[in-house]
PDB file of N, CA and C in Angstrom:
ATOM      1  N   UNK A   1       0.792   2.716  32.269  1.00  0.00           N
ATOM      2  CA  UNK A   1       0.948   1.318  31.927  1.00  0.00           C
ATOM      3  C   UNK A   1       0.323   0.480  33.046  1.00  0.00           C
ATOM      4  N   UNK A   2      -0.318  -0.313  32.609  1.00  0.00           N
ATOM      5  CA  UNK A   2      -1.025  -0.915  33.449  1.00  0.00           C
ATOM      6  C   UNK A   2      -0.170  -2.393  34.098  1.00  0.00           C
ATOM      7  N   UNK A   3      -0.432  -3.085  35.199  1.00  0.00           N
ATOM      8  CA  UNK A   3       0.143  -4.375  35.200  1.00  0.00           C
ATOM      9  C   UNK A   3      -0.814  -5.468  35.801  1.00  0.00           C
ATOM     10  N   UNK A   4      -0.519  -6.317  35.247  1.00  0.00           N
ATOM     11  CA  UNK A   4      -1.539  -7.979  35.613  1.00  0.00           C
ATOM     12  C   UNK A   4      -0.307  -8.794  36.079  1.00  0.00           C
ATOM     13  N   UNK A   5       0.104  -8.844  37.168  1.00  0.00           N
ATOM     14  CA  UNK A   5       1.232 -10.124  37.857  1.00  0.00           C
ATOM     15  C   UNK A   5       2.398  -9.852  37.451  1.00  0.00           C
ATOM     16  N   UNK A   6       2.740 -10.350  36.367  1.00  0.00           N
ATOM     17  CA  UNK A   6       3.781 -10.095  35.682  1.00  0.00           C
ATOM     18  C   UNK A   6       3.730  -9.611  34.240  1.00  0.00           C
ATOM     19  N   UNK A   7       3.086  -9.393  33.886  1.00  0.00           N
ATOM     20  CA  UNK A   7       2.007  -8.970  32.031  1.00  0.00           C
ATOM     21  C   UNK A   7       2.435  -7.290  32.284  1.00  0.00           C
ATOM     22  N   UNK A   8       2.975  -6.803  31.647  1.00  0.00           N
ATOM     23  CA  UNK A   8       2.671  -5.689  31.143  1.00  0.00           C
ATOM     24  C   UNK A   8       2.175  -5.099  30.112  1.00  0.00           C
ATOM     25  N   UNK A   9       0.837  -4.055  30.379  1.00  0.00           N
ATOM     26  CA  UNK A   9       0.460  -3.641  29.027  1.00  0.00           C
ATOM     27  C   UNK A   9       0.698  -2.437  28.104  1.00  0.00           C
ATOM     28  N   UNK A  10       1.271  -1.868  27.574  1.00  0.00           N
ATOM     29  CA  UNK A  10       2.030  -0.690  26.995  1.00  0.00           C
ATOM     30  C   UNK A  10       1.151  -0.345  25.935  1.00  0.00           C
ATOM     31  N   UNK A  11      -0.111   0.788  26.320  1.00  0.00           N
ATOM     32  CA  UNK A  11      -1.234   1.209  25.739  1.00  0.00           C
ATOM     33  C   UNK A  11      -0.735   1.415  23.938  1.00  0.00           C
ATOM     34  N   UNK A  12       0.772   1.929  24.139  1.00  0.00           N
ATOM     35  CA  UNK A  12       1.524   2.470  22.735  1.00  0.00           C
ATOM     36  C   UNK A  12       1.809   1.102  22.275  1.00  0.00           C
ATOM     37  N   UNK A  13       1.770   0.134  22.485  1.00  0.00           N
ATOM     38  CA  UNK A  13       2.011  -0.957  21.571  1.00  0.00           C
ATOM     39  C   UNK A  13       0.678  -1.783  20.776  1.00  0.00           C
ATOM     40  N   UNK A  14      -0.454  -1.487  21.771  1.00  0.00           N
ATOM     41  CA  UNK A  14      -1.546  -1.947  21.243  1.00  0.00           C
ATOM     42  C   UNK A  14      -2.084  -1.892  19.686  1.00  0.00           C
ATOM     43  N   UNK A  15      -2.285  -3.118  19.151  1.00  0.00           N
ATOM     44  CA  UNK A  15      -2.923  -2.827  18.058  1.00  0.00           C
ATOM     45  C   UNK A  15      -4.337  -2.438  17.032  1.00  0.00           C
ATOM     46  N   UNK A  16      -4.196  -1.820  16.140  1.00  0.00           N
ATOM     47  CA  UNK A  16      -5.833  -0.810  15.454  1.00  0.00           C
ATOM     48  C   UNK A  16      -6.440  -1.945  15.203  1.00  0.00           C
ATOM     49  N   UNK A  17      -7.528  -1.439  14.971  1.00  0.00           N
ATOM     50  CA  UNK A  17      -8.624  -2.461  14.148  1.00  0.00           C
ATOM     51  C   UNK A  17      -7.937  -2.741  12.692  1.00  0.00           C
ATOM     52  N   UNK A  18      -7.289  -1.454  12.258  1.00  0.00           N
ATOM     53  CA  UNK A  18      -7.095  -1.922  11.092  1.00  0.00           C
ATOM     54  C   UNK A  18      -5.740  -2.824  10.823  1.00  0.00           C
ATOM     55  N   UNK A  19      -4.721  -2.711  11.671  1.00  0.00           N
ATOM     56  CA  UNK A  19      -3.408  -3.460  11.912  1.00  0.00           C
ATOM     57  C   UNK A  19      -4.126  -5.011  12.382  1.00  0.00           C
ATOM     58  N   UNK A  20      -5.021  -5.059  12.517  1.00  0.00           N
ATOM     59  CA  UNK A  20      -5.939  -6.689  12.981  1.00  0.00           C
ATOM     60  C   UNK A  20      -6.472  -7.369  11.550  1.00  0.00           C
ATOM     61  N   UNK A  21      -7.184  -6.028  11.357  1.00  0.00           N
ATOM     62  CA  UNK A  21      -7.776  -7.152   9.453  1.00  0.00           C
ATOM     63  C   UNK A  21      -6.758  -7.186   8.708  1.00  0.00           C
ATOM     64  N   UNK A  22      -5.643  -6.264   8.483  1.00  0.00           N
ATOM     65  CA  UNK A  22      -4.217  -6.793   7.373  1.00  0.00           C
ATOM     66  C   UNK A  22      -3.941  -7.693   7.959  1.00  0.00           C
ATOM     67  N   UNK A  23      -3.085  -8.226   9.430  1.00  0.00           N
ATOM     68  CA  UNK A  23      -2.973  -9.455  10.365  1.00  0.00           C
ATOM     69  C   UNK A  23      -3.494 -10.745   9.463  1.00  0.00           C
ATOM     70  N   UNK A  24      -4.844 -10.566  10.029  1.00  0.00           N
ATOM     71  CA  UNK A  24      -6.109 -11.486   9.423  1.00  0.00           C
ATOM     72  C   UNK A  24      -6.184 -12.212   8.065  1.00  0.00           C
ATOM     73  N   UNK A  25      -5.439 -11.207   6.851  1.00  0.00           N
ATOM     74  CA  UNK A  25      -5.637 -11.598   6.105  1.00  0.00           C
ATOM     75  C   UNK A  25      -6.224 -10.567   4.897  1.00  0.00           C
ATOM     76  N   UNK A  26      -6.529  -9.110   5.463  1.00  0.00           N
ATOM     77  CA  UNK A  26      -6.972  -7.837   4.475  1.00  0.00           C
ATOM     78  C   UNK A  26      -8.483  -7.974   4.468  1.00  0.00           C
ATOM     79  N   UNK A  27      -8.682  -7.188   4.147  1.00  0.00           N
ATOM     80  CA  UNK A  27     -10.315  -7.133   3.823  1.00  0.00           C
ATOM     81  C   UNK A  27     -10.659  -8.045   2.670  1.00  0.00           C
ATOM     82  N   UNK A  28     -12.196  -8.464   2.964  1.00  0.00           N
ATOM     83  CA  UNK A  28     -13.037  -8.780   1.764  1.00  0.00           C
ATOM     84  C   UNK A  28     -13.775  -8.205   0.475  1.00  0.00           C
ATOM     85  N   UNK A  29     -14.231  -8.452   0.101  1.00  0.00           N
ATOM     86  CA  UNK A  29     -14.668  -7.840  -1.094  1.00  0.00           C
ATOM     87  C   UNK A  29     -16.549  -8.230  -1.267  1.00  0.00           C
ATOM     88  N   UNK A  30     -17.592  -7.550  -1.750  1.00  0.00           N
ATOM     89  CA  UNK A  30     -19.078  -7.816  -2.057  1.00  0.00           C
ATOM     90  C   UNK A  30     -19.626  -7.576  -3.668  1.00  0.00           C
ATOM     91  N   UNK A  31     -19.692  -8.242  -4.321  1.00  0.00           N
ATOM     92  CA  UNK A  31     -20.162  -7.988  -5.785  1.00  0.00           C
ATOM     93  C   UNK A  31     -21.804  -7.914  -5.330  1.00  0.00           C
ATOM     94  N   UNK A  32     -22.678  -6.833  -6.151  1.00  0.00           N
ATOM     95  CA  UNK A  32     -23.677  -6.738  -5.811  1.00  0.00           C
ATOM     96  C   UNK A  32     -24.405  -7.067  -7.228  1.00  0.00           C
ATOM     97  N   UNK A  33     -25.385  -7.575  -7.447  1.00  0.00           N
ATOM     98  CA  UNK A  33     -26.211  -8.104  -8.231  1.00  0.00           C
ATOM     99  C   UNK A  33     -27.657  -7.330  -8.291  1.00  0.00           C
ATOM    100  N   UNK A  34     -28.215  -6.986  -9.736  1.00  0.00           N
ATOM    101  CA  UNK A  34     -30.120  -6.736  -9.648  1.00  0.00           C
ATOM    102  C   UNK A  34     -30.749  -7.492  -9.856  1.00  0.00           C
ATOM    103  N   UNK A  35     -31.720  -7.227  -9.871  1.00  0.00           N
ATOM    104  CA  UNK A  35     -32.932  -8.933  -9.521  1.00  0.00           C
ATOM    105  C   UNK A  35     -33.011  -9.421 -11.011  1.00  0.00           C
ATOM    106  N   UNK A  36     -31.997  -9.037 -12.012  1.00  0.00           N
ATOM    107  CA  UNK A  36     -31.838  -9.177 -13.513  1.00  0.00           C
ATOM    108  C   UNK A  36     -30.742 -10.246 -13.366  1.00  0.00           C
ATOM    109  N   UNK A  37     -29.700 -10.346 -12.424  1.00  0.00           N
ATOM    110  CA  UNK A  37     -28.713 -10.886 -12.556  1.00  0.00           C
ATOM    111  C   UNK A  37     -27.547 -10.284 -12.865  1.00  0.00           C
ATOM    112  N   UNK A  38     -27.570  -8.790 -13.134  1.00  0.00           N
ATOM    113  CA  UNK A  38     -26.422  -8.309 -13.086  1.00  0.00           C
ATOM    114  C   UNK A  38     -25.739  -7.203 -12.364  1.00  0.00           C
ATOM    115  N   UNK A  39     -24.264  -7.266 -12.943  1.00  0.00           N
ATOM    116  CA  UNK A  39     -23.670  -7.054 -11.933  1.00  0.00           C
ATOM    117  C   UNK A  39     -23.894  -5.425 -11.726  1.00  0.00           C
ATOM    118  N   UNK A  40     -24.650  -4.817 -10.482  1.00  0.00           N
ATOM    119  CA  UNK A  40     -24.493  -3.506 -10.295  1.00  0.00           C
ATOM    120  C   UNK A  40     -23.298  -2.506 -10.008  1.00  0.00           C
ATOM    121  N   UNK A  41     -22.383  -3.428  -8.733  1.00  0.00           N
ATOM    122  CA  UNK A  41     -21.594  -2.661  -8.274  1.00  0.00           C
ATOM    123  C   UNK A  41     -20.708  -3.410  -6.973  1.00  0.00           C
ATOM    124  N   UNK A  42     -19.797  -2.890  -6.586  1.00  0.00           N
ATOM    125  CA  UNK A  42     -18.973  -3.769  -5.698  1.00  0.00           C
ATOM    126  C   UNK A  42     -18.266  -2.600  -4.985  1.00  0.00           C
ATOM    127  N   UNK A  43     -18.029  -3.548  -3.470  1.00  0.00           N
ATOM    128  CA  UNK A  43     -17.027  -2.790  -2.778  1.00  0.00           C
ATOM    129  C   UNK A  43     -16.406  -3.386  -1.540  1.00  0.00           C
ATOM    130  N   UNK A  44     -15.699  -2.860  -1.208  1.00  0.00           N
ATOM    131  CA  UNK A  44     -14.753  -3.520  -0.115  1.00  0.00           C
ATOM    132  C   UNK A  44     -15.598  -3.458   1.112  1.00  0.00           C
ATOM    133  N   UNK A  45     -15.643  -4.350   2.450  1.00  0.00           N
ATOM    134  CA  UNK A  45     -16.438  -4.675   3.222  1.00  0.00           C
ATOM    135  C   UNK A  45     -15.218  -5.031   4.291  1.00  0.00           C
ATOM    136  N   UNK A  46     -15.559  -4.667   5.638  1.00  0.00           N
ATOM    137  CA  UNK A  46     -15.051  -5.290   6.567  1.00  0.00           C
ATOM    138  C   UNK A  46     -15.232  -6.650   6.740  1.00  0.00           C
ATOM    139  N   UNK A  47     -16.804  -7.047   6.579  1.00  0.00           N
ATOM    140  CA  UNK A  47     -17.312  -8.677   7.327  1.00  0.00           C
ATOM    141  C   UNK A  47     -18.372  -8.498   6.251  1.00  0.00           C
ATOM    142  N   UNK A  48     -18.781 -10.064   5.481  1.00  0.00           N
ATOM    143  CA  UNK A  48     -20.041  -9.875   4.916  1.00  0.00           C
ATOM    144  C   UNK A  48     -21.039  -9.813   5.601  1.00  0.00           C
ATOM    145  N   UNK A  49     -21.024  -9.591   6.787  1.00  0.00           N
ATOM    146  CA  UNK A  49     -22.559  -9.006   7.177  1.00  0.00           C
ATOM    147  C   UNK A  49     -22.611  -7.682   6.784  1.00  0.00           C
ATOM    148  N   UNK A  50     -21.630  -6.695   6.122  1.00  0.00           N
ATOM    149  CA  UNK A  50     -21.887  -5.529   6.098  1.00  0.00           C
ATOM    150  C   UNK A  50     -22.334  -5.165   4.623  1.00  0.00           C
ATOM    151  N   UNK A  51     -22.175  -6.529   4.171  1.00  0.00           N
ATOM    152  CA  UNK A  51     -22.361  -6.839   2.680  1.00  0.00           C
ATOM    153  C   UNK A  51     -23.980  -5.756   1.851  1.00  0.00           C
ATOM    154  N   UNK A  52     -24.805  -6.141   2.256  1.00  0.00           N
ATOM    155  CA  UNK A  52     -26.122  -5.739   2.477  1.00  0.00           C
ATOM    156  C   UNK A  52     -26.081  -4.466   2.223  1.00  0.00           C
ATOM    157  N   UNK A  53     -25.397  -3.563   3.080  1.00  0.00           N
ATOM    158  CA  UNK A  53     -25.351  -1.795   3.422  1.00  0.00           C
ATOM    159  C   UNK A  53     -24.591  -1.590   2.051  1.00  0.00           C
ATOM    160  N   UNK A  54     -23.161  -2.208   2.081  1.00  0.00           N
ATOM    161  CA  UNK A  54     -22.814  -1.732   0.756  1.00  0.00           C
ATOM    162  C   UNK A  54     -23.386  -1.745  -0.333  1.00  0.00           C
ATOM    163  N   UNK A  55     -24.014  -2.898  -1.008  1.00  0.00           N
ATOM    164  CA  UNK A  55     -24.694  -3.309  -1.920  1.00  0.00           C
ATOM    165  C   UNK A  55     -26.334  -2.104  -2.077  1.00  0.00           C
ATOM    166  N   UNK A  56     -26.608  -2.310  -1.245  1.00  0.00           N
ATOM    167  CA  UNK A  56     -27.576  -0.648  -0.955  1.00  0.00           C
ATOM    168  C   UNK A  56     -26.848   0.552  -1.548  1.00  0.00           C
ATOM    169  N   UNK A  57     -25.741   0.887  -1.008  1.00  0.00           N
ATOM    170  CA  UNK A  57     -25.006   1.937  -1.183  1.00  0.00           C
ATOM    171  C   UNK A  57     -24.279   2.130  -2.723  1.00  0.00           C
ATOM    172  N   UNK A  58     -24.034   1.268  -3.264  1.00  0.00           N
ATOM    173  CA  UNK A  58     -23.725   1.208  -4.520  1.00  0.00           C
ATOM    174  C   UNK A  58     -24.712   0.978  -5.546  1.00  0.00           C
ATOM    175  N   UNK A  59     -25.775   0.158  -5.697  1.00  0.00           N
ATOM    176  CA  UNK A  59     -27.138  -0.019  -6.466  1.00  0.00           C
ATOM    177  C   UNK A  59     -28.195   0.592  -6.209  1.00  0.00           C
ATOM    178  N   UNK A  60     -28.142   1.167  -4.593  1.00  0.00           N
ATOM    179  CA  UNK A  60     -29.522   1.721  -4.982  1.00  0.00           C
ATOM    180  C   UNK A  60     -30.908   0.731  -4.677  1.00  0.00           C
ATOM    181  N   UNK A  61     -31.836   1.205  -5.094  1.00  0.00           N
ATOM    182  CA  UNK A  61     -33.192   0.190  -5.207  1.00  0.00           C
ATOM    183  C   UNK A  61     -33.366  -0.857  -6.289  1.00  0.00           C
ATOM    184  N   UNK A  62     -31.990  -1.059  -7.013  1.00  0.00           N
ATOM    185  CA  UNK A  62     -32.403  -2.099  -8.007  1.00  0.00           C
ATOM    186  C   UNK A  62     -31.377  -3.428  -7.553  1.00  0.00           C
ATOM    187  N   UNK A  63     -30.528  -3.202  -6.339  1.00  0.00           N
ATOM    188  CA  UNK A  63     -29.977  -4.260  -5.861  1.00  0.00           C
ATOM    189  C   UNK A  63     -30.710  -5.196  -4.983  1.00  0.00           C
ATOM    190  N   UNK A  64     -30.352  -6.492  -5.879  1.00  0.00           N
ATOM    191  CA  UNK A  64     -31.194  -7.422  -5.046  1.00  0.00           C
ATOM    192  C   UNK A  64     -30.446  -8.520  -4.247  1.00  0.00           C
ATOM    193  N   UNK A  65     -29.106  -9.136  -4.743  1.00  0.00           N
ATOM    194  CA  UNK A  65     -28.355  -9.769  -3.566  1.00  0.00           C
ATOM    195  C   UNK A  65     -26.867  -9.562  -3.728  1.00  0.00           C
ATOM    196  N   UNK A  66     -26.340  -9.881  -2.446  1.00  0.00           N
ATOM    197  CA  UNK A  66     -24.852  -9.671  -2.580  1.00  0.00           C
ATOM    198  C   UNK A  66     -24.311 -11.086  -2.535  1.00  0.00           C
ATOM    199  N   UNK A  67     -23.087 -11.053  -2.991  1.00  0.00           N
ATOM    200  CA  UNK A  67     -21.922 -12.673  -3.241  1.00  0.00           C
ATOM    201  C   UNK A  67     -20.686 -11.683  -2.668  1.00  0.00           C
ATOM    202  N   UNK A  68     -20.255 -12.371  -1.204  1.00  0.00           N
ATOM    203  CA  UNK A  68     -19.235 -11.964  -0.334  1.00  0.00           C
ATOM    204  C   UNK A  68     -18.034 -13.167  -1.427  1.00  0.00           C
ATOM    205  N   UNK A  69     -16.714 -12.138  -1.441  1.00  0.00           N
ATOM    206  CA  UNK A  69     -15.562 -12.854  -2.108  1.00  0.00           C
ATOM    207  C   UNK A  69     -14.231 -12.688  -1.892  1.00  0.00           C
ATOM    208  N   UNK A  70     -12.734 -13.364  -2.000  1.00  0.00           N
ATOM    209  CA  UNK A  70     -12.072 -12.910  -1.488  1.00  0.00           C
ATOM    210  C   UNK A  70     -11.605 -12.691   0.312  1.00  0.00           C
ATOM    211  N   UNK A  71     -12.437 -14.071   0.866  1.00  0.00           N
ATOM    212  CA  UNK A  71     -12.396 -13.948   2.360  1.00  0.00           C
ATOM    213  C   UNK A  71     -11.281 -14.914   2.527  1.00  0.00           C
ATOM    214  N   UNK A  72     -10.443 -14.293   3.446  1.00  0.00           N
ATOM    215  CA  UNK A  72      -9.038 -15.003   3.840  1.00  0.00           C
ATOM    216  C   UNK A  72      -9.671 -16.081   4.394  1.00  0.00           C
TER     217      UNK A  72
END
């Protein structure tokens, strides 16, 4: 256990990344779109910047943009 003055830090109390985004508000969501306008495929995303990779990952080469939704 570490100490700062009077602060103690108790490594076992620290919280996950994932105990931070439920905190936050839960994850977001990415609907992915083809250059047709429809809807290919969707998936849960940490941050819409990751929007992109998913939308790849679910469409393939016929995805052309993502719509981030569901942001706390």
């Amino acid at each position: 256990m570490k100490k700062l003055n009077k602060l103690q830090i108790n490594p076992e109390r620290i919280m996950k990344s994932d105990e931070l985004i439920t905190l936050k508000g839960g994850y977001g969501w990415v609907r992915c779109f083809s250059d047709w306008g429809v809807e290919c495929g969707s998936a849960e995303v940490d941050s819409c910047s990751d929007a992109e990779a998913a939308c790849r990952r679910e469409c393939g080469s016929s995805y052309m943009y993502p719509i981030c939704i569901n942001w706390p």
